[in-house]
Protein backbone atom coordinates (compact mmCIF):
# COMPACT_ATOMS: atom_id res chain seq x y z
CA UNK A 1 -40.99 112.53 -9.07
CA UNK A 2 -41.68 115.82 -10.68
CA UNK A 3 -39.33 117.29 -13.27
CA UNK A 4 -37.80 120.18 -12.27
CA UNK A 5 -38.34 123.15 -14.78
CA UNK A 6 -36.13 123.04 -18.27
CA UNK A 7 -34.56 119.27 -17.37
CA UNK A 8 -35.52 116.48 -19.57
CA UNK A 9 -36.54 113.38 -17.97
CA UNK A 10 -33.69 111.13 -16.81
CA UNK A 11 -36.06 107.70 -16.96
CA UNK A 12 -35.64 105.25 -19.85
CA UNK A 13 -38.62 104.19 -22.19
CA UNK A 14 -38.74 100.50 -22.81
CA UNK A 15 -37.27 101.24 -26.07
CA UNK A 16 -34.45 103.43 -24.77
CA UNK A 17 -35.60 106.63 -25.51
CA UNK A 18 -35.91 109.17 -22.92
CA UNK A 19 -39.52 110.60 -21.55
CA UNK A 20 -39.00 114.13 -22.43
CA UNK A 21 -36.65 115.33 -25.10
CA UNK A 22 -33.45 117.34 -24.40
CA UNK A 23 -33.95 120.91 -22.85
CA UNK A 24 -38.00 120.46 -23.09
CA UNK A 25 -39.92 122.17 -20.38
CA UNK A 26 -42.27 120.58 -19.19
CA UNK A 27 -42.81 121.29 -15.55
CA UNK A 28 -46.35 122.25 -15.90
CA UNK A 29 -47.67 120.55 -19.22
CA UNK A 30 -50.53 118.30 -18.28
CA UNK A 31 -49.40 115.55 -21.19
CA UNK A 32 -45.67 115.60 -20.09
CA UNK A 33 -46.88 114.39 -16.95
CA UNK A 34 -48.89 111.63 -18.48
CA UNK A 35 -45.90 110.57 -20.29
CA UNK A 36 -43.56 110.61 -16.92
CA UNK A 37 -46.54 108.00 -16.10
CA UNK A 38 -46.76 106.06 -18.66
CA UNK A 39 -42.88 105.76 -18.86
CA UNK A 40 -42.89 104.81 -15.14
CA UNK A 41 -45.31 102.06 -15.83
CA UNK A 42 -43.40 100.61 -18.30
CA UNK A 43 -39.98 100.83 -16.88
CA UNK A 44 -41.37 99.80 -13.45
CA UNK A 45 -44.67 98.23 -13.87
CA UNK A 46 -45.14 97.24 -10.50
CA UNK A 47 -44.90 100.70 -9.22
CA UNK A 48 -48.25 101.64 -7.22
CA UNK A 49 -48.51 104.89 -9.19
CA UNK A 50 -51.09 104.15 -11.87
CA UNK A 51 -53.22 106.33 -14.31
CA UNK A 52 -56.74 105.14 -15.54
CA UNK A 53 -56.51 106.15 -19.13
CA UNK A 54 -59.11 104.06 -20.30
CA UNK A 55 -61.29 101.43 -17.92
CA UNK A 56 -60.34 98.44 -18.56
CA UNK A 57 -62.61 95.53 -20.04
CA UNK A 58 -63.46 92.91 -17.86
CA UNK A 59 -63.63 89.20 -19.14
CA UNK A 60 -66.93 87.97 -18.99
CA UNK A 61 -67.41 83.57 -18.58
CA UNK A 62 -64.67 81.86 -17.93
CA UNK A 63 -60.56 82.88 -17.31
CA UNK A 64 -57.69 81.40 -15.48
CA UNK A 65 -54.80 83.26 -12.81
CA UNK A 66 -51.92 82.09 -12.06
CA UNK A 67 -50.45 83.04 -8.29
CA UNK A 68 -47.48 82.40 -7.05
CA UNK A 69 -47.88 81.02 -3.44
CA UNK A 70 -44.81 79.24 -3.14
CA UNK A 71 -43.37 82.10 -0.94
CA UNK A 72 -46.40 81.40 2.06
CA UNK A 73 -48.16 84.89 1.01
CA UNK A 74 -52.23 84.25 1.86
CA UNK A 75 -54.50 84.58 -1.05
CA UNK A 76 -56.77 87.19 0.54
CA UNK A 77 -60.18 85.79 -0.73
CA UNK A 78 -63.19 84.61 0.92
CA UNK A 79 -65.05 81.51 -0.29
CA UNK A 80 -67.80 79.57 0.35
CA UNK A 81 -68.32 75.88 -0.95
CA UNK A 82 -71.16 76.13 -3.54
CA UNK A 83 -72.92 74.70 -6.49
CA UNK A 84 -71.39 70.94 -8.75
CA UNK A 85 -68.76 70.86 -6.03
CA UNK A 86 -67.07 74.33 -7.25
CA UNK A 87 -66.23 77.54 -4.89
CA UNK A 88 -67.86 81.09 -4.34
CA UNK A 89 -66.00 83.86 -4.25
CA UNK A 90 -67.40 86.21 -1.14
CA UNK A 91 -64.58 88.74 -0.83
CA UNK A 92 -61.29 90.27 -1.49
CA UNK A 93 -58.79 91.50 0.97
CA UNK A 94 -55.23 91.99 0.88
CA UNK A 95 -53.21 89.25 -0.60
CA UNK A 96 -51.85 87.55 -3.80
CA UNK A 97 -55.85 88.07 -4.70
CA UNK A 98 -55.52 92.09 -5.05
CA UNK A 99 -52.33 91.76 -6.23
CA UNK A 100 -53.45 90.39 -9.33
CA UNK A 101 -56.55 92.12 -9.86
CA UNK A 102 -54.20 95.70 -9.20
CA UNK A 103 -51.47 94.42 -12.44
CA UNK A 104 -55.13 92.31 -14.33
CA UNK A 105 -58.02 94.46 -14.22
CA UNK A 106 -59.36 92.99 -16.90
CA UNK A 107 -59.28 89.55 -15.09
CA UNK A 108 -59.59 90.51 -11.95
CA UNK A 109 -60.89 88.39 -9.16
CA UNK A 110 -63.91 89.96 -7.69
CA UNK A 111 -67.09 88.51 -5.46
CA UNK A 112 -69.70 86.35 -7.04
CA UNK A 113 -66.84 84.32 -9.10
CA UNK A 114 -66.59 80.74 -9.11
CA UNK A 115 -63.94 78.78 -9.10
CA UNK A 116 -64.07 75.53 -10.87
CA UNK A 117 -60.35 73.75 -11.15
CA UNK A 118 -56.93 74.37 -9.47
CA UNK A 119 -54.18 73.17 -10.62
CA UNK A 120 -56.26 70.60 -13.21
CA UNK A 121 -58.28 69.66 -9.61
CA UNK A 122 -61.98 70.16 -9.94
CA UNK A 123 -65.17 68.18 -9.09
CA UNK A 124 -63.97 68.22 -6.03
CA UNK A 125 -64.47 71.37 -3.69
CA UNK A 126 -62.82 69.96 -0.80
CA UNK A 127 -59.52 69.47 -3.10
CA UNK A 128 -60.07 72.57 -4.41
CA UNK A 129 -59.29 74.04 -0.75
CA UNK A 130 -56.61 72.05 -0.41
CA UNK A 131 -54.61 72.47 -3.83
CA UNK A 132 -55.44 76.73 -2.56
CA UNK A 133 -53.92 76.20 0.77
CA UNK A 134 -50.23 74.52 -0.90
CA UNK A 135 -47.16 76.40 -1.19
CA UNK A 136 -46.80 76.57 -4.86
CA UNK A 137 -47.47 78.45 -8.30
CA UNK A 138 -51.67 78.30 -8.65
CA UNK A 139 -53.67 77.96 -11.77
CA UNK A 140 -56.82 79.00 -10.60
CA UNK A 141 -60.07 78.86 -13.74
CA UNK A 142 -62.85 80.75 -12.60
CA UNK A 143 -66.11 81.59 -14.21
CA UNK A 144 -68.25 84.85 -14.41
CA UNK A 145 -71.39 85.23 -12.20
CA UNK A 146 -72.31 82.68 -9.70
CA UNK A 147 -74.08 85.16 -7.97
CA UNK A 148 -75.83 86.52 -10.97
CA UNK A 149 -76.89 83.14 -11.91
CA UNK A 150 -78.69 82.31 -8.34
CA UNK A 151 -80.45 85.77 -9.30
CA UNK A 152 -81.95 84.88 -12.22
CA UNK A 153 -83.16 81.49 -11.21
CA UNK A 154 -85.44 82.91 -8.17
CA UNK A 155 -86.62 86.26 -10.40
């Protein structure tokens, strides 16, 4: 993906420009690369090849996903029925799961998270399995810190 020496950039910005300007040279410049990035994650933002400019700031309480299961894809979490009939969160692995927290970092999914309702289902966790396990778009709300809060009621 590197630009060869004196060529501009052949890859469109979202708002049609081009990354590098006509006859700029840019082979090594540090910040013409980070532009070729940044161009390639806004023309293709699903593209793998991602730059940590700035960490991202998680949401703390609660947030809602929205996975689309309808294709049979496994969500790739752990959970564990827990506390007013709502589910832990006790790991990640490869599924819709990553997939969101890889294009959300800010709401990512991660262990210790509860969640409370799918699809408007909660108080309920045994229909909270069951609306996870159908083949359909998911509205998962989750909250912040179940594990935290079993912390800091025994010390």
């Amino acid at each position: 993906r590197a630009v060869p020496p004196c060529q501009p950039a052949k890859r469109p910005l979202a708002r049609g420009g081009l990354c590098a300007t006509e006859g700029a040279c840019c082979q090594a410049d540090a910040a013409c690369a980070r532009v070729e990035a940044t161009c390639t994650r806004l023309v293709f933002p699903e593209s793998d090849e991602i730059m940590e400019e700035l960490p991202a700031v998680e949401v703390d309480g609660e947030f809602e996903i929205v996975l689309d299961k309808t294709s049979g894809n496994p969500l790739g979490i752990d959970i564990v029925y827990w506390k007013d009939n709502t589910l832990l969160v006790e790991g990640v692995a490869p599924g819709l799961v990553s997939d969101w927290n890889r294009r959300h970092p800010s709401h990512r999914v991660k262990v210790g998270d509860v969640i409370f309702s799918v699809n408007g289902v909660s108080g309920d966790m045994h229909r909270l399995v069951d609306e996870c396990t159908k083949k359909s778009v998911l509205r998962v709300s989750l909250r912040r810190g179940g594990l935290k809060l079993l912390s800091g009621a025994t010390g």
